[in-house]
N, C-alpha and C. Protein backbone atom coordinates (compact mmCIF):
# COMPACT_ATOMS: atom_id res chain seq x y z
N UNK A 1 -21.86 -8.21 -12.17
CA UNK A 1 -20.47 -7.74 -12.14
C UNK A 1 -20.39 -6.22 -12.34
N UNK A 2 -21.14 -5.80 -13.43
CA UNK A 2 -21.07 -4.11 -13.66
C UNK A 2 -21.50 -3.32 -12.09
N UNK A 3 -22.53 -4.06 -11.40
CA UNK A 3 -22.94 -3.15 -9.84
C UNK A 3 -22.02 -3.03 -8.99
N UNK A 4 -20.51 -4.16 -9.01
CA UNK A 4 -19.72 -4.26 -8.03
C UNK A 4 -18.71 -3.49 -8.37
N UNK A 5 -18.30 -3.38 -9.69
CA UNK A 5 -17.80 -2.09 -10.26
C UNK A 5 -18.01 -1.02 -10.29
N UNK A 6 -19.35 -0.72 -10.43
CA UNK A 6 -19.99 0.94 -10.16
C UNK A 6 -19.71 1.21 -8.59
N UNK A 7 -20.03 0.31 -8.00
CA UNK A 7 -19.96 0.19 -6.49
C UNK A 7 -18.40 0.76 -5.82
N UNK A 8 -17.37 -0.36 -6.64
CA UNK A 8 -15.93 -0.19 -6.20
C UNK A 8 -15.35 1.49 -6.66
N UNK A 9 -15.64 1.61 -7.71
CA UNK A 9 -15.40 3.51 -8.68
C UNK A 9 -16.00 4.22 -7.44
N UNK A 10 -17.47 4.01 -7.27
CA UNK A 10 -17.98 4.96 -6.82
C UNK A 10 -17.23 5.58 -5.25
N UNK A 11 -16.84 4.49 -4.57
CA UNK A 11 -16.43 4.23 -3.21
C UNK A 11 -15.17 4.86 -3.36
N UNK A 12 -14.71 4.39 -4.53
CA UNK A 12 -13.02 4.90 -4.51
C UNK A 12 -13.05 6.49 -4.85
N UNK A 13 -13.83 7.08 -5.96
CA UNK A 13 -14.22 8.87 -6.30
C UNK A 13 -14.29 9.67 -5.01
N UNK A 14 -15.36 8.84 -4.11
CA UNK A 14 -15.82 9.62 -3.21
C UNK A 14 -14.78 9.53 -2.15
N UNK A 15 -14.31 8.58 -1.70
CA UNK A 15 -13.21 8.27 -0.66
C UNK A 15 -12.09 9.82 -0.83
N UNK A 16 -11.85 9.76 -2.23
CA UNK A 16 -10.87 10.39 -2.62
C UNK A 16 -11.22 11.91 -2.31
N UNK A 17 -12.57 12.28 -2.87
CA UNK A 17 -13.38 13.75 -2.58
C UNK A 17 -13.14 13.61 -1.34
N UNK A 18 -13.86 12.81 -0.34
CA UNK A 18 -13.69 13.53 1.31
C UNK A 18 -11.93 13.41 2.23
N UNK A 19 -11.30 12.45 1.21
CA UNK A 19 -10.51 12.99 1.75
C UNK A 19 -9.09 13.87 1.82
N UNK A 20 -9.88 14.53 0.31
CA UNK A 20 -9.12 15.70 0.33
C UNK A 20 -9.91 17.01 0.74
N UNK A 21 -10.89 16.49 1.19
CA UNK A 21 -11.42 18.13 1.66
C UNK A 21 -11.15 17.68 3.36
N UNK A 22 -10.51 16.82 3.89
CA UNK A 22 -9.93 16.90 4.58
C UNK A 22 -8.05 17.52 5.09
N UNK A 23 -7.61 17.25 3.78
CA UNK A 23 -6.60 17.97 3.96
C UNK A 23 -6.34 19.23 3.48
N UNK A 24 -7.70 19.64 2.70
CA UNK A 24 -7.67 21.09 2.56
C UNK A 24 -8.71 21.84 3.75
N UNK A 25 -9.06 21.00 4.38
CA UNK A 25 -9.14 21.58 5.92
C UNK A 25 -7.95 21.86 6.89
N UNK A 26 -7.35 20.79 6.93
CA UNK A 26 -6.08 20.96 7.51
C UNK A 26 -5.07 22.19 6.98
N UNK A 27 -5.04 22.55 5.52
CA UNK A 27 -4.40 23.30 5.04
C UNK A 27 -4.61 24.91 5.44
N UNK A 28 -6.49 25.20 5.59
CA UNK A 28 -6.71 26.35 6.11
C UNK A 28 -6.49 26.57 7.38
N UNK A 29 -6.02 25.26 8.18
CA UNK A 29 -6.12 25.78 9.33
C UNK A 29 -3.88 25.97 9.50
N UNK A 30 -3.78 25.90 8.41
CA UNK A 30 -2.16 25.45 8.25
C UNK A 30 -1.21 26.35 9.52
N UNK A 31 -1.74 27.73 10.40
CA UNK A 31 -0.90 27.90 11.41
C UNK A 31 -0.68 26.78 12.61
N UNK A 32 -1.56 25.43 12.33
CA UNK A 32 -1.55 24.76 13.66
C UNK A 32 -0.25 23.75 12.96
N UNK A 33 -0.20 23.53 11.53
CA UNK A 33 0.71 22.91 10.74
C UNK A 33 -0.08 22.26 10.14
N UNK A 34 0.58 21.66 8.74
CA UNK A 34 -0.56 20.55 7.87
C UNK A 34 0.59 19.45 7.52
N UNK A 35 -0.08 18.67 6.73
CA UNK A 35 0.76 17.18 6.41
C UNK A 35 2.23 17.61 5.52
N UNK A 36 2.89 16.36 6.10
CA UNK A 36 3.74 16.63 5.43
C UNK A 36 4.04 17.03 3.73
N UNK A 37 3.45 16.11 3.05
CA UNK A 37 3.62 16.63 1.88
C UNK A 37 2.96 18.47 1.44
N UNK A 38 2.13 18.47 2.23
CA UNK A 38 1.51 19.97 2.12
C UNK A 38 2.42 20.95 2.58
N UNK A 39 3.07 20.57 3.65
CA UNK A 39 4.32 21.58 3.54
C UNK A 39 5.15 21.85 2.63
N UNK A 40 5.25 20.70 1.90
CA UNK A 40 5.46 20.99 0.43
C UNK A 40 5.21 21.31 -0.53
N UNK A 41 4.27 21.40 -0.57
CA UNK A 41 3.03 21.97 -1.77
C UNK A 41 3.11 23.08 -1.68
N UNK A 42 2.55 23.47 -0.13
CA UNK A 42 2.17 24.79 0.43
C UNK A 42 3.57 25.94 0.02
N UNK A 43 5.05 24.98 -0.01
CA UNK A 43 5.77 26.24 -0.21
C UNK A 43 6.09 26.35 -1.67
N UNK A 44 5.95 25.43 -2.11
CA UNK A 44 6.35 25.49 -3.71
C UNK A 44 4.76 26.33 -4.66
N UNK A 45 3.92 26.87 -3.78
CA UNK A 45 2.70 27.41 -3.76
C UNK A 45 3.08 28.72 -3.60
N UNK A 46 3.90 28.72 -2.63
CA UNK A 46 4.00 30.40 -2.56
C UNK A 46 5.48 30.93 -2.62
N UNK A 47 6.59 30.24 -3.14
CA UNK A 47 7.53 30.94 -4.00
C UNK A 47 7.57 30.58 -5.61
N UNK A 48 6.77 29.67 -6.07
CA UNK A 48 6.96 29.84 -7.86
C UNK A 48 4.98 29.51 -8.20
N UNK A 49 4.31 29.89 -7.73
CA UNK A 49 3.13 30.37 -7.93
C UNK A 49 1.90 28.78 -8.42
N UNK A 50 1.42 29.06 -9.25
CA UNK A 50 0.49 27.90 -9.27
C UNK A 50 -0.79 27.86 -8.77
N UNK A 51 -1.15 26.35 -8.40
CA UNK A 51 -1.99 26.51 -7.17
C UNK A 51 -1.35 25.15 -6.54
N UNK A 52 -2.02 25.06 -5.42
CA UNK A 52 -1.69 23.80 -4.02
C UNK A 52 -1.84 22.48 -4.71
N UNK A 53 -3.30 22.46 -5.21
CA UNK A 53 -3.76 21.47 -6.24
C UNK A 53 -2.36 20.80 -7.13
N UNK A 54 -2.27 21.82 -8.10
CA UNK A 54 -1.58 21.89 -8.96
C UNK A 54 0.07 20.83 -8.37
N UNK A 55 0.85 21.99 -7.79
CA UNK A 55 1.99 21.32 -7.19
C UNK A 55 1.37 19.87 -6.75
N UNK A 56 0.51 19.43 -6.05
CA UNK A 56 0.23 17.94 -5.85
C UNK A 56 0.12 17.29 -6.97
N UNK A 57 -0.31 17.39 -8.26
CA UNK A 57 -0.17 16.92 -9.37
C UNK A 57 1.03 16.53 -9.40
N UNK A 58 2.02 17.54 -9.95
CA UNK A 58 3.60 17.92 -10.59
C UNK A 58 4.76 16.76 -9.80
N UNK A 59 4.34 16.85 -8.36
CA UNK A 59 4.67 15.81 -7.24
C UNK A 59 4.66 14.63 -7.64
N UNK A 60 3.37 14.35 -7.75
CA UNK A 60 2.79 13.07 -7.85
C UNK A 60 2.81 12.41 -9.72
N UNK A 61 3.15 13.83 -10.07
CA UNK A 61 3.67 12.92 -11.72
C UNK A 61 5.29 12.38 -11.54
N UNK A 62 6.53 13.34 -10.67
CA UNK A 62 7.23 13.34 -10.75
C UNK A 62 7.69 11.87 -9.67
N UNK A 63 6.94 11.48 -8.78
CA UNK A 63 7.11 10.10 -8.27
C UNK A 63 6.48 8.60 -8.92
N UNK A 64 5.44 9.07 -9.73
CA UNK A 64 5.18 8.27 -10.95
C UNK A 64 6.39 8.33 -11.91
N UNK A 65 6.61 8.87 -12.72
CA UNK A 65 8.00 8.67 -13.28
C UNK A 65 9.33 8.04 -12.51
N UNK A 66 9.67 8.17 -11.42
CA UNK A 66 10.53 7.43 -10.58
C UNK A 66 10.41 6.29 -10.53
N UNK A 67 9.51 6.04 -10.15
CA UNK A 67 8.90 4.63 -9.70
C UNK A 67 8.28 3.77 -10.84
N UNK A 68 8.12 4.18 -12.07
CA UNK A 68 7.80 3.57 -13.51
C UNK A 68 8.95 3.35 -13.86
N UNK A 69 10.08 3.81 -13.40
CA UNK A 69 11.60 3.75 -13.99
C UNK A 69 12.11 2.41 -13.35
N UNK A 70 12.17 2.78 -12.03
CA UNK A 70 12.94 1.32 -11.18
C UNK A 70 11.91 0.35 -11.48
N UNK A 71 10.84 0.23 -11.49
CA UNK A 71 10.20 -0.89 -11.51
C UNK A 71 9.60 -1.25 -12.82
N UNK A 72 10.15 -0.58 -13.80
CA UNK A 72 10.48 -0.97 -15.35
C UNK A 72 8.84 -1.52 -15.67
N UNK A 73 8.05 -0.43 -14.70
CA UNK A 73 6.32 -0.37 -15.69
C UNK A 73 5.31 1.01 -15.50
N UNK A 74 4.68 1.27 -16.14
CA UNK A 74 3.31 2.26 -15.53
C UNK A 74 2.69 1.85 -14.93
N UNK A 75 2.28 2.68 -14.22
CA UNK A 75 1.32 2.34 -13.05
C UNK A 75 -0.21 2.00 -13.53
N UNK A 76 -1.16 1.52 -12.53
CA UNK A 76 -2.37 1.52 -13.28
C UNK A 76 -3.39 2.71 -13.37
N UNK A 77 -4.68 2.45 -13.73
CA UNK A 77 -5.27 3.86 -13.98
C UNK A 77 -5.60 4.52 -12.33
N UNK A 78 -5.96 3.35 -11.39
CA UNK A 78 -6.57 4.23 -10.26
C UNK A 78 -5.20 5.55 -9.74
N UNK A 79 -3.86 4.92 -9.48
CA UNK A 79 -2.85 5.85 -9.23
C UNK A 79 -2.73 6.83 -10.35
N UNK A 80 -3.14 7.08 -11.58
CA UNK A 80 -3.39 8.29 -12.22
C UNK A 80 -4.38 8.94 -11.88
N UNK A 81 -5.76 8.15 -11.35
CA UNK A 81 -6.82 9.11 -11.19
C UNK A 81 -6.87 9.56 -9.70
N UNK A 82 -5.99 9.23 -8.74
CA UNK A 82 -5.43 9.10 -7.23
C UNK A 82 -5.09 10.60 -7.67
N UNK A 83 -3.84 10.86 -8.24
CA UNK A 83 -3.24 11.70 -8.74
C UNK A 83 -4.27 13.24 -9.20
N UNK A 84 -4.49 12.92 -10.38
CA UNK A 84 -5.33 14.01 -11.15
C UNK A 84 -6.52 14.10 -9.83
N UNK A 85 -7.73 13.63 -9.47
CA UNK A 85 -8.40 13.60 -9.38
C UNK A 85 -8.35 14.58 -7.47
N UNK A 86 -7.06 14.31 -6.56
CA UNK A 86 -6.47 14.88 -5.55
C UNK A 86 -6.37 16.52 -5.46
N UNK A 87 -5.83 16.32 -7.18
CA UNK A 87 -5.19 18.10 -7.07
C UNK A 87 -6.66 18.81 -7.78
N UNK A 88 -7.65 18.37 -8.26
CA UNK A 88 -8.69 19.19 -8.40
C UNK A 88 -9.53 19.19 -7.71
N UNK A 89 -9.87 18.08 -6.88
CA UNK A 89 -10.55 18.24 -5.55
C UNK A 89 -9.86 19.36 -4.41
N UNK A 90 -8.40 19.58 -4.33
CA UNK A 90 -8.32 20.31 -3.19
C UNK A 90 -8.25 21.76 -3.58
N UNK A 91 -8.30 21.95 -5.39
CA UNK A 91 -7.76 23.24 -5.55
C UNK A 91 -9.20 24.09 -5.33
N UNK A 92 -10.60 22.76 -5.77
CA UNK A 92 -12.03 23.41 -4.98
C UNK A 92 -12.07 23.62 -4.05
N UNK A 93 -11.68 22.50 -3.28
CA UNK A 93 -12.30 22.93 -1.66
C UNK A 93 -11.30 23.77 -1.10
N UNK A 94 -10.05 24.28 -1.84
CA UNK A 94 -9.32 25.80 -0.94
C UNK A 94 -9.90 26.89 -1.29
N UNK A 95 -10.69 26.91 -2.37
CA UNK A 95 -11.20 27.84 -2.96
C UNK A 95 -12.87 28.31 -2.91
N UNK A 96 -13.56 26.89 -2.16
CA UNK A 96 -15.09 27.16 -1.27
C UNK A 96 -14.63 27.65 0.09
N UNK A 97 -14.14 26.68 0.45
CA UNK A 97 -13.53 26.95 1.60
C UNK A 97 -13.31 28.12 2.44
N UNK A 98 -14.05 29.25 3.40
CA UNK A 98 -13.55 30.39 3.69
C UNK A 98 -12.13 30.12 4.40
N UNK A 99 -11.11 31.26 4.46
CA UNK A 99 -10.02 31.01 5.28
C UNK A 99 -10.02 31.37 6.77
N UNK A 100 -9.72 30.48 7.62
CA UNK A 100 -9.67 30.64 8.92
C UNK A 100 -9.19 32.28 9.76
N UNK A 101 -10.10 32.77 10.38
CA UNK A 101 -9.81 34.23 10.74
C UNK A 101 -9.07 34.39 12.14
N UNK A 102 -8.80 33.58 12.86
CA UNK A 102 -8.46 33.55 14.38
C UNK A 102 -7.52 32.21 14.84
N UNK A 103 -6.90 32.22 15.74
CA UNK A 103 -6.23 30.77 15.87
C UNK A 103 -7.01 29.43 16.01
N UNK A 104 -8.48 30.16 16.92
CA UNK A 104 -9.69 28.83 17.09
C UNK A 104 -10.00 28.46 16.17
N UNK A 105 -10.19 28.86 15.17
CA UNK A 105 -11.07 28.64 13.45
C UNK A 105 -9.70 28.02 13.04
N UNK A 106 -8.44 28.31 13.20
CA UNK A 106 -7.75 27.26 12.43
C UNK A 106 -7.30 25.78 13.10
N UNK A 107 -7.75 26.08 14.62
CA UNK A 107 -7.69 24.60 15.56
C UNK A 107 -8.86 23.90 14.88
N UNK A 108 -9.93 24.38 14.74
CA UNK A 108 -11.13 23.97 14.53
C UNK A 108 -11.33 23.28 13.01
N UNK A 109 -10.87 23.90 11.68
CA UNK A 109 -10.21 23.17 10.71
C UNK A 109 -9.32 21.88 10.89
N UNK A 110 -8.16 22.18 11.43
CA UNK A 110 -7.57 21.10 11.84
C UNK A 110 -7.57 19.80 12.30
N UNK A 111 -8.52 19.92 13.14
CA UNK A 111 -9.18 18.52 14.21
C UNK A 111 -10.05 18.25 13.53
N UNK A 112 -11.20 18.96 12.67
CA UNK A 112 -12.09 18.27 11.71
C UNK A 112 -11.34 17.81 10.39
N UNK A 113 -10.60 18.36 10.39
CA UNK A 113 -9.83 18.04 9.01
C UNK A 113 -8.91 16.67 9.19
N UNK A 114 -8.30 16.93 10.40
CA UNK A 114 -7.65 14.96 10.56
C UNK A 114 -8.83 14.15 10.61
N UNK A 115 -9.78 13.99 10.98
CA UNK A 115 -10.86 12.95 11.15
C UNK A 115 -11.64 12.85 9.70
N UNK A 116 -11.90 13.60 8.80
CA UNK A 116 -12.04 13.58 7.46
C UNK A 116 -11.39 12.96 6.79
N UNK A 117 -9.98 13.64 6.59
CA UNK A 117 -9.13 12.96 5.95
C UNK A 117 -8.45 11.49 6.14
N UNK A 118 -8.81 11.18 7.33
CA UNK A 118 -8.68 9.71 7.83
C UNK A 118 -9.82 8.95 7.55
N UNK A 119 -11.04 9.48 7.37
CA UNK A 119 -12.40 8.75 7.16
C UNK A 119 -11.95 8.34 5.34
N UNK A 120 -11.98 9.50 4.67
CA UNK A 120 -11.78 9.28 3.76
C UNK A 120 -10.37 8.37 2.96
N UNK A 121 -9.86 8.73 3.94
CA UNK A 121 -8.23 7.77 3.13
C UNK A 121 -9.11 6.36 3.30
N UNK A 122 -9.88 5.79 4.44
CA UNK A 122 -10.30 4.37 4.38
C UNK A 122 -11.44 4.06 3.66
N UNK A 123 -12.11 4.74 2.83
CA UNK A 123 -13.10 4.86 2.14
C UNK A 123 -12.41 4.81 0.62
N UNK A 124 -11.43 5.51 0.53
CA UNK A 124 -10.63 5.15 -0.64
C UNK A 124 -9.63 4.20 -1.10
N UNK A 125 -9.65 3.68 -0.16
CA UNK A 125 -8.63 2.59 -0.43
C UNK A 125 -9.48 0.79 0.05
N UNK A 126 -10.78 1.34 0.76
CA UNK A 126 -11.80 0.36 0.96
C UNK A 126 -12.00 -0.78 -0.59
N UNK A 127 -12.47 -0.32 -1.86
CA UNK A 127 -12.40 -0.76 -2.71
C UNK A 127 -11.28 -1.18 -3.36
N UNK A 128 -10.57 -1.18 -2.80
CA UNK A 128 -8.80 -1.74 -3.96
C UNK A 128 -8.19 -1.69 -4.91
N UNK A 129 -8.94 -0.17 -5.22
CA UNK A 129 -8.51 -0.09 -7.18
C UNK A 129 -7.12 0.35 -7.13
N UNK A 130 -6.27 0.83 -5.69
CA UNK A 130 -4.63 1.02 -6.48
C UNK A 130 -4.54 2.28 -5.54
N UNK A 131 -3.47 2.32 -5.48
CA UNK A 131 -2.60 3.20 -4.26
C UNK A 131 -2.38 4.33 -4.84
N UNK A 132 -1.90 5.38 -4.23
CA UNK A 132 -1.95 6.75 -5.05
C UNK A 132 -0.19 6.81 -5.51
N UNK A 133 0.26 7.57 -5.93
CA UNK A 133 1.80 7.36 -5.92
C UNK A 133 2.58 7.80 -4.74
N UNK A 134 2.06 8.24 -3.68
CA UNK A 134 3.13 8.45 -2.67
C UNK A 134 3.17 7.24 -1.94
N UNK A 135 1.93 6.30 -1.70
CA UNK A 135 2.07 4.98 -1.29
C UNK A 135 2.62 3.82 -2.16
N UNK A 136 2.91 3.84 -3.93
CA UNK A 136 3.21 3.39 -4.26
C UNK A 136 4.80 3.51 -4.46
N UNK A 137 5.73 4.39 -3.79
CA UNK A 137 6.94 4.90 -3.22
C UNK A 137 7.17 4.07 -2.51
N UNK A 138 6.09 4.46 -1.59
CA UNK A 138 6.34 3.60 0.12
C UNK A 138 7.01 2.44 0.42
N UNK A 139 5.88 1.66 -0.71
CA UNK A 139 5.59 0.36 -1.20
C UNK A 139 7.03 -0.23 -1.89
N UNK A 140 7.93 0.06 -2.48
CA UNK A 140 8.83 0.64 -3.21
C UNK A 140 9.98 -0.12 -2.36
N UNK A 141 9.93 1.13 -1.63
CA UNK A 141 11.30 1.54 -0.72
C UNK A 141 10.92 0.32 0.61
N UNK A 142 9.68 -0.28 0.81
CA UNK A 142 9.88 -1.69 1.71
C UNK A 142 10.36 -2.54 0.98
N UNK A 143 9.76 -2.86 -0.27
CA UNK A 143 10.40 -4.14 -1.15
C UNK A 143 11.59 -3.89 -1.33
N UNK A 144 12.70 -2.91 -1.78
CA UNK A 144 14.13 -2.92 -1.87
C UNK A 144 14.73 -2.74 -0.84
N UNK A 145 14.26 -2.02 -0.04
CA UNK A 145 15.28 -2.04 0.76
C UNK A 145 14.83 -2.49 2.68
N UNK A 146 13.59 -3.17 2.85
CA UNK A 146 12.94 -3.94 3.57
C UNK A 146 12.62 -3.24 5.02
N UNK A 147 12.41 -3.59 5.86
CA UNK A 147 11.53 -2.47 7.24
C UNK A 147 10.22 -2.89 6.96
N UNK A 148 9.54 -1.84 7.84
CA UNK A 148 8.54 -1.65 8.04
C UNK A 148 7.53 -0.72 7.24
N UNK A 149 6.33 -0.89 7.03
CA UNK A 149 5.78 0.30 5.96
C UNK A 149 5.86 1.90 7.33
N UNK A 150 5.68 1.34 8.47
CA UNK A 150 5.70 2.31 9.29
C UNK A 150 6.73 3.19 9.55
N UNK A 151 8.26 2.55 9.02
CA UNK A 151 9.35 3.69 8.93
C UNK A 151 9.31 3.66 7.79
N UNK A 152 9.04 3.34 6.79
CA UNK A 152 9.38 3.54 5.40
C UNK A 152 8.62 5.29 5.33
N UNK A 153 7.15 5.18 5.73
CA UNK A 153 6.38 6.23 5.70
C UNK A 153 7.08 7.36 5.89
N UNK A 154 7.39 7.09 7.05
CA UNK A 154 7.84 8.11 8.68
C UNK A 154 9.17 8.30 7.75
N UNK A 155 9.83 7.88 7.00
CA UNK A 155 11.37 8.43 6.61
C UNK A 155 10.86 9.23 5.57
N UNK A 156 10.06 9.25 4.61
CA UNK A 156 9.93 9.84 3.06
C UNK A 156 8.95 10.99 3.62
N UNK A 157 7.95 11.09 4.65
CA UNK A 157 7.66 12.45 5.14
C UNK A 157 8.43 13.10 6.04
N UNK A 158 9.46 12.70 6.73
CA UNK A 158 10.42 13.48 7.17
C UNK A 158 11.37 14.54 6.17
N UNK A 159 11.88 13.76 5.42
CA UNK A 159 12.56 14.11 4.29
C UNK A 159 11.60 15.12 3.44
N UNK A 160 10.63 14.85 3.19
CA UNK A 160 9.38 15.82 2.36
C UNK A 160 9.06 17.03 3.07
N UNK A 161 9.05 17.00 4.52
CA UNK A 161 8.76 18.31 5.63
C UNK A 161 9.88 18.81 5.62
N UNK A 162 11.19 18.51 5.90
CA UNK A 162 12.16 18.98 6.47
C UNK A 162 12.55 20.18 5.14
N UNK A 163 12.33 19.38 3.39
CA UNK A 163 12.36 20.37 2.00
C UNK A 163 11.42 21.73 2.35
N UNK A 164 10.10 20.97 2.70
CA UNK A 164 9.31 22.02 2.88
C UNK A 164 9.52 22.87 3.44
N UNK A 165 9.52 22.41 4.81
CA UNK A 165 10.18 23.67 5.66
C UNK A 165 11.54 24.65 5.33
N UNK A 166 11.97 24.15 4.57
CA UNK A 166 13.33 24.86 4.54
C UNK A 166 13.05 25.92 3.39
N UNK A 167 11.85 25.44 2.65
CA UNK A 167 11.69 26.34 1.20
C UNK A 167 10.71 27.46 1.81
N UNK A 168 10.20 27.11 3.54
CA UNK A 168 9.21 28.23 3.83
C UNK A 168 7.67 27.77 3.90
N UNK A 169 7.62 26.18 4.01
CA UNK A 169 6.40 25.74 4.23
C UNK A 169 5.94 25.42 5.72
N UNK A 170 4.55 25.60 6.53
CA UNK A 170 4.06 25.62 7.40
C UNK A 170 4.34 24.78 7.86
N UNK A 171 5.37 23.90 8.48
CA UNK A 171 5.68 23.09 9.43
C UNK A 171 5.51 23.24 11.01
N UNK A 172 4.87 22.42 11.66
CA UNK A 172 4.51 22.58 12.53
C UNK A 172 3.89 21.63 13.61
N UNK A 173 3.53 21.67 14.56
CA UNK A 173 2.86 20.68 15.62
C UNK A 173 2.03 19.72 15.02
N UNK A 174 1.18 19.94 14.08
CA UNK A 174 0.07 19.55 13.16
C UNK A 174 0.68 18.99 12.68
N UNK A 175 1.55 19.13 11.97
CA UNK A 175 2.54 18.23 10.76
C UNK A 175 2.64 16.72 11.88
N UNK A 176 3.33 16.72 13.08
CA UNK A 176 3.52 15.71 13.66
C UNK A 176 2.34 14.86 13.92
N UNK A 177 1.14 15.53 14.42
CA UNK A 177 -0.31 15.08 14.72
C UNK A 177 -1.09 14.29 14.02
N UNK A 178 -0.56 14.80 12.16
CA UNK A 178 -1.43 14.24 11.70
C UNK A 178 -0.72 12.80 10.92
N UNK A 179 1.02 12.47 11.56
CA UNK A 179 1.89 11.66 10.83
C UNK A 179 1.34 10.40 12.13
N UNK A 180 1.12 11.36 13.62
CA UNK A 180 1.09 10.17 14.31
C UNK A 180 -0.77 9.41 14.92
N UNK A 181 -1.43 10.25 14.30
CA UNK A 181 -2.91 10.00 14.57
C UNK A 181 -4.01 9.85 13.12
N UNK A 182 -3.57 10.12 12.44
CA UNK A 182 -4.60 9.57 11.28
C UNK A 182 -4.28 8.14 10.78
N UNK A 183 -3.19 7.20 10.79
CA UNK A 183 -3.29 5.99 10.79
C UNK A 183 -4.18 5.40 11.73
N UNK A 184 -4.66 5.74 13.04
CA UNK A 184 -5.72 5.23 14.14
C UNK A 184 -7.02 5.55 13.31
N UNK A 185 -7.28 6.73 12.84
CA UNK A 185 -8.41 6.92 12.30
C UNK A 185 -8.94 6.24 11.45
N UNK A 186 -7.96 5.98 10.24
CA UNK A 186 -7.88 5.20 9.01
C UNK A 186 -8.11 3.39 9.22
N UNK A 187 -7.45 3.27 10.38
CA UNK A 187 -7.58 1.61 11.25
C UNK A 187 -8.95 1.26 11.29
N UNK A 188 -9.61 2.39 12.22
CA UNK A 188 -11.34 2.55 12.49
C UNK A 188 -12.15 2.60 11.18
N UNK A 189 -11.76 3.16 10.13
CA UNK A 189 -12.79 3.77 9.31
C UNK A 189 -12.69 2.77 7.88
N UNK A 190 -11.49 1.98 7.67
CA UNK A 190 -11.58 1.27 6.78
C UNK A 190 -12.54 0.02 6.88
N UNK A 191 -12.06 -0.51 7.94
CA UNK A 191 -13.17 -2.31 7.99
C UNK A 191 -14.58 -1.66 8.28
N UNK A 192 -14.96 -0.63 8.53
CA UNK A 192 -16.14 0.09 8.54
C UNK A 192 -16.55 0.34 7.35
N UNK A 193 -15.45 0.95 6.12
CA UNK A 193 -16.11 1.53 4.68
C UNK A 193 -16.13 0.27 4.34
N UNK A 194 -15.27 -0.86 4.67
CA UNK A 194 -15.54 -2.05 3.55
C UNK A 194 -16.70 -3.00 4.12
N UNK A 195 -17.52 -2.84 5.29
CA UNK A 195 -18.57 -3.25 5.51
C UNK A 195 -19.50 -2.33 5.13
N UNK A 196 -20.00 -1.69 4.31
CA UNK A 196 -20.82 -0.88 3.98
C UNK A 196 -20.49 -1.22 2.83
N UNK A 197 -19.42 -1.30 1.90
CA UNK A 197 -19.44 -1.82 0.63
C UNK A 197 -19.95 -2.76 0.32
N UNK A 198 -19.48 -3.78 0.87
CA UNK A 198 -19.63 -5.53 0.96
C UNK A 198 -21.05 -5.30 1.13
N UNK A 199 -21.75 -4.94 1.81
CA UNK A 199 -23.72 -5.28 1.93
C UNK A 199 -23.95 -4.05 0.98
N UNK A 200 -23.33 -2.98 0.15
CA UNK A 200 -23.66 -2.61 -1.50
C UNK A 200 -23.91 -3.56 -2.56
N UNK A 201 -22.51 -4.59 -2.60
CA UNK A 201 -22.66 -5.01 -3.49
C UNK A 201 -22.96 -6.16 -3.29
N UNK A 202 -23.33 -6.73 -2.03
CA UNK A 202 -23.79 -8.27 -2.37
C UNK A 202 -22.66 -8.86 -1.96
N UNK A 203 -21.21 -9.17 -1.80
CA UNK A 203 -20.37 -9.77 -1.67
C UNK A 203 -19.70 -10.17 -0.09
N UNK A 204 -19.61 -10.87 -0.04
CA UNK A 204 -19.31 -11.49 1.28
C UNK A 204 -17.52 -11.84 1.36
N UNK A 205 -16.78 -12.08 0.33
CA UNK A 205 -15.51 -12.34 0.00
C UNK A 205 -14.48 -11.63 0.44
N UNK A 206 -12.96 -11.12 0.91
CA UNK A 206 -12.36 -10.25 0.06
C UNK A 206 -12.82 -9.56 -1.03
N UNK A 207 -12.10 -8.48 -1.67
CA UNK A 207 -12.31 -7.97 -2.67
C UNK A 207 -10.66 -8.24 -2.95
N UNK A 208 -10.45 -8.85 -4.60
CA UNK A 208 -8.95 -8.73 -5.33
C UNK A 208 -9.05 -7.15 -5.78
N UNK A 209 -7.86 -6.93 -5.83
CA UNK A 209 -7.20 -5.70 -6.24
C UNK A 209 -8.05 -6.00 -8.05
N UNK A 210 -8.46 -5.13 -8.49
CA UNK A 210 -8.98 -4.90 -10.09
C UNK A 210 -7.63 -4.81 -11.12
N UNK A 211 -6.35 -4.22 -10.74
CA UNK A 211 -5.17 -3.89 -11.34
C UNK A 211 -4.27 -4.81 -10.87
């Protein structure tokens, strides 16, 4: 039992590492545009200071508190470490990271950076330890008020870009690219990370959610 656990942590840490150095790829290349929530980050980054990291924290505490309210509980540990563990991974990799010098170098970020960050979202969520808090929103707003997770998504990053943009965040072509093509990626790359898990740990089953 302890190997399928080391196994599930390990899958879920790393999922999480690559795929935020996927969206802090996307971020350097941010004239082509970056995700929606990064348009948000990105501007609350550069009119009340911080870092990118950081604001993804503050975000993501402040939709944890929302969502601990209506649904009258705390969340479990993986959506805290979803959380914490997001905004110090990207505040490294903006900060290894050289910044893109030309428009090609920031196309070139970009397109490697959606395929990362899609590898990795299915690598992190491959093991089942718990949704980060912007999916546990998502999640939220289907159960009360019912649809699809696919407009539920598509409405709460509209609403998140449209803030951004208005406060002065990089909105852009990219922003749309990566709302309508990294779910394909993520499709591909998950039953892929969870077959590579499954012959880790020995298990042939489902995996239950741990939380």
């Amino acid at each position: 039992m302890r190997k399928v656990y080391s196994w599930r942590w390990a899958f879920f840490i790393m999922g999480l590492a690559v795929m935020t150095l996927g969206f802090t790829m996307v971020i350097k290349g941010e004239e082509v545009g970056t995700s929606a929530w990064d348009v948000l980050h990105i501007a609350l980054f550069e009119n009340f200071g911080l870092s990118i990291g950081t604001w993804n924290i503050i975000t993501g505490l402040l939709i944890i508190g929302f969502t601990s309210i209506v649904v009258k509980g705390f969340p479990k540990i993986g959506t805290w470490l979803n959380m914490i563990l997001c905004g110090i991974f990207i505040d490294f990799y903006y900060w290894l990271l050289p910044d893109a010098t030309s428009m090609s170098g920031s196309v070139t970020y970009f397109l490697l950076g959606l395929f990362v960050l899609g590898f990795g979202c299915g690598m992190y969520i491959a093991p089942n330890l718990g949704a980060g808090p912007r999916d546990s929103l998502m999640m939220w707003i289907v159960e009360k008020l019912g649809g699809s997770i696919k407009v539920a998504r598509m409405s709460i990053e509209l609403v998140v870009a449209v803030i951004g943009f208005i406060l002065g965040g990089p909105l852009g072509v990219g922003t749309v690219i990566i709302a309508v093509f990294s779910g394909y990626v993520v499709q591909y790359s998950l039953p892929y990370c969870r077959k590579i898990l499954m012959k880790a740990i020995g298990e042939v089953e489902d995996m239950k959610p741990f939380f």
